[in-house]
C-alpha atoms as a PDB file:
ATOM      1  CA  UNK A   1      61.196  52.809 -28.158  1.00  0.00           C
ATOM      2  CA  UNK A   2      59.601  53.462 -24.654  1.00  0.00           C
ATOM      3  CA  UNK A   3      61.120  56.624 -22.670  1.00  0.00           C
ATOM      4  CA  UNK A   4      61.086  56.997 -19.379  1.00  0.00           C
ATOM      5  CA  UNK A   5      59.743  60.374 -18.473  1.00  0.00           C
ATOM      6  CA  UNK A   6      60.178  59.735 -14.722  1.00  0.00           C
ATOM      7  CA  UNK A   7      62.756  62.134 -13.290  1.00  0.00           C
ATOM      8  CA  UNK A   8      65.299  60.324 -10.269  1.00  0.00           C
ATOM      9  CA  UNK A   9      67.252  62.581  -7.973  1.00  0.00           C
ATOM     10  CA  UNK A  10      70.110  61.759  -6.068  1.00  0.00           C
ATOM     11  CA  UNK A  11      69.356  63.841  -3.592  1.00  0.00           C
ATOM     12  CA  UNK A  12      65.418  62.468  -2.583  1.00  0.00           C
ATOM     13  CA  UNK A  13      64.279  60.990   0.469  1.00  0.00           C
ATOM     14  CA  UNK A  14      61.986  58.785  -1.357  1.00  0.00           C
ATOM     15  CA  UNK A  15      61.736  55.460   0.854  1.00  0.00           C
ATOM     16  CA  UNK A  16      62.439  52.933  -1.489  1.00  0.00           C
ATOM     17  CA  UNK A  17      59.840  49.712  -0.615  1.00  0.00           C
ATOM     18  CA  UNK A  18      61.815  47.477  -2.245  1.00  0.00           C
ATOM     19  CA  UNK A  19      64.086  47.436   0.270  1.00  0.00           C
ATOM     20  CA  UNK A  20      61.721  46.736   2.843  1.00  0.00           C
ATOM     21  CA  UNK A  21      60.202  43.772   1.307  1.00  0.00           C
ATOM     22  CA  UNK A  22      63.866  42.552   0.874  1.00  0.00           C
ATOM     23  CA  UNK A  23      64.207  42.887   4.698  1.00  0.00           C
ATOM     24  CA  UNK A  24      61.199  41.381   6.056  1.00  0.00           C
ATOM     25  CA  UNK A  25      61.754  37.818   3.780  1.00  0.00           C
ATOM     26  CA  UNK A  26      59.253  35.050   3.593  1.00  0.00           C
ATOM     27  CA  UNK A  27      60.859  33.143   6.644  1.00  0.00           C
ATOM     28  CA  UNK A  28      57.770  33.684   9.136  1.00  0.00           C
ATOM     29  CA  UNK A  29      55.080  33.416   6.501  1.00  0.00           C
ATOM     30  CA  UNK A  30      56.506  29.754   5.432  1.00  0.00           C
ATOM     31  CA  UNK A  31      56.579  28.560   9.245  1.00  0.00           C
ATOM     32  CA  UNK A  32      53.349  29.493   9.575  1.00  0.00           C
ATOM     33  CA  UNK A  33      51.629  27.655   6.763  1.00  0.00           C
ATOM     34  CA  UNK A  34      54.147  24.716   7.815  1.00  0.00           C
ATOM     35  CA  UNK A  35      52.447  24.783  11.277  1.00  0.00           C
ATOM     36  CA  UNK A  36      49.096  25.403   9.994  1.00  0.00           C
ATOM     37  CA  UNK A  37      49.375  21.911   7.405  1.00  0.00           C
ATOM     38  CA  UNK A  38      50.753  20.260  10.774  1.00  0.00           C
ATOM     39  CA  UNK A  39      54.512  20.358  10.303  1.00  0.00           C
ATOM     40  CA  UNK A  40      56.371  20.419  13.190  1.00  0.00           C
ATOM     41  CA  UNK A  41      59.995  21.319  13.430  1.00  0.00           C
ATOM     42  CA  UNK A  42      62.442  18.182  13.660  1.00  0.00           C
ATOM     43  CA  UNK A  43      65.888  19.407  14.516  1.00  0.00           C
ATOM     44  CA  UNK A  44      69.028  21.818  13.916  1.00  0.00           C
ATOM     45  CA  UNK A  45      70.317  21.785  10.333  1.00  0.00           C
ATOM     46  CA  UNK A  46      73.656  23.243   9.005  1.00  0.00           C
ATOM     47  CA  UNK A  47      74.726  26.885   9.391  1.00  0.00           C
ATOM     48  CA  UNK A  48      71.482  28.894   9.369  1.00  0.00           C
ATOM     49  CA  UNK A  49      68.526  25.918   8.130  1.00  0.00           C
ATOM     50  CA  UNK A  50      66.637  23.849  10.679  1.00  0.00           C
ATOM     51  CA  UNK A  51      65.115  20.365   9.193  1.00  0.00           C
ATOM     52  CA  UNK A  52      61.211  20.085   9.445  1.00  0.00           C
ATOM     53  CA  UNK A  53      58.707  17.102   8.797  1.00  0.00           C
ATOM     54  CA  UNK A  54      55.645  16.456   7.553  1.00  0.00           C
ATOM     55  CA  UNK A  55      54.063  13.433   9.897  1.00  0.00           C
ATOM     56  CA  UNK A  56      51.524  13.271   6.768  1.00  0.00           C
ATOM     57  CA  UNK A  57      54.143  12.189   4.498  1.00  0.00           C
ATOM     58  CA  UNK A  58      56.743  11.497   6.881  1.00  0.00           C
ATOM     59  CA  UNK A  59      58.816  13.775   4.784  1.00  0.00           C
ATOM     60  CA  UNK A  60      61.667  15.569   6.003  1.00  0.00           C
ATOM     61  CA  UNK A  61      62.850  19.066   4.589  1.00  0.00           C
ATOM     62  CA  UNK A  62      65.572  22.300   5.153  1.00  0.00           C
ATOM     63  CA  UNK A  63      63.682  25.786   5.828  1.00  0.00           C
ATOM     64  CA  UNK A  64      66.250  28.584   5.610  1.00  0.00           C
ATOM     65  CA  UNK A  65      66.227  30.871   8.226  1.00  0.00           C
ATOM     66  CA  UNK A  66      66.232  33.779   5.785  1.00  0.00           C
ATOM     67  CA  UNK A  67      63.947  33.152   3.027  1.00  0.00           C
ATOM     68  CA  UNK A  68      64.074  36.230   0.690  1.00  0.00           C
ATOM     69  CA  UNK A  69      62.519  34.696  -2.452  1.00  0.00           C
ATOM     70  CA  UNK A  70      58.528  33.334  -3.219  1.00  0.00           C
ATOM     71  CA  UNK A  71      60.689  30.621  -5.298  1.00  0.00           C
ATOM     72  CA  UNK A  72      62.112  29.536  -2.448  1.00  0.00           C
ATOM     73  CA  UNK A  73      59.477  29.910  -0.420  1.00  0.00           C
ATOM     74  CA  UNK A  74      57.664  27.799  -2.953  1.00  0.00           C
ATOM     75  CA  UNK A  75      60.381  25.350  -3.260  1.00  0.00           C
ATOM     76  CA  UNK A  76      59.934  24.495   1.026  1.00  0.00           C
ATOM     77  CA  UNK A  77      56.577  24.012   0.124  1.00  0.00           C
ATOM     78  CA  UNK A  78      56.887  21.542  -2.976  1.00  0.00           C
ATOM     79  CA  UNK A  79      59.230  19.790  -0.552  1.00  0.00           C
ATOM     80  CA  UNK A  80      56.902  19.625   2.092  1.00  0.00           C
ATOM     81  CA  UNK A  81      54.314  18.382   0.054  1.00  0.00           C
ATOM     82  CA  UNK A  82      51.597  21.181   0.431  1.00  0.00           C
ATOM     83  CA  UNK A  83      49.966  22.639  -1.885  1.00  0.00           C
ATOM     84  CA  UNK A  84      50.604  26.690  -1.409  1.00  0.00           C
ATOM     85  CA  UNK A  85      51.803  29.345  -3.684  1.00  0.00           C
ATOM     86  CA  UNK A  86      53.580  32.742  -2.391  1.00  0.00           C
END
């Protein structure tokens, strides 16, 4: 049985980086490698998604506006047919 000998107080200002990595998302990072594999954006999607292509493949594909998970960020990329792994 592993123990914990890490002590937590309620009380401490210890900046949590979880929480900040929660914040920032993946949203900017997956545009980017869209732009730089020559995706361009296509139009408005539903509620917070905008619809992308790939004139490669002539693919078309949803990119969340708030990506919090590399699975998902993975998942636009499968979709978009490029190979790149967060």
């Amino acid at each position: 049985m592993r123990q914990s000998h890490s002590t937590f107080s309620p009380n401490s200002t210890a900046p949590t980086v979880t929480a900040e990595i929660a914040v920032a998302g993946f949203t900017r990072d997956v545009k980017n490698v869209l732009r730089e594999h020559g995706c361009e954006f296509f139009r408005q999607g539903k509620g917070d998604h905008e619809v992308w292509w790939n004139p490669t493949t002539g693919k078309k594909f949803d990119v969340d506006s708030d990506i919090k998970s590399r699975h998902t960020a993975n998942a636009v990329m499968k979709q978009a047919s490029i190979d790149h792994k967060f």
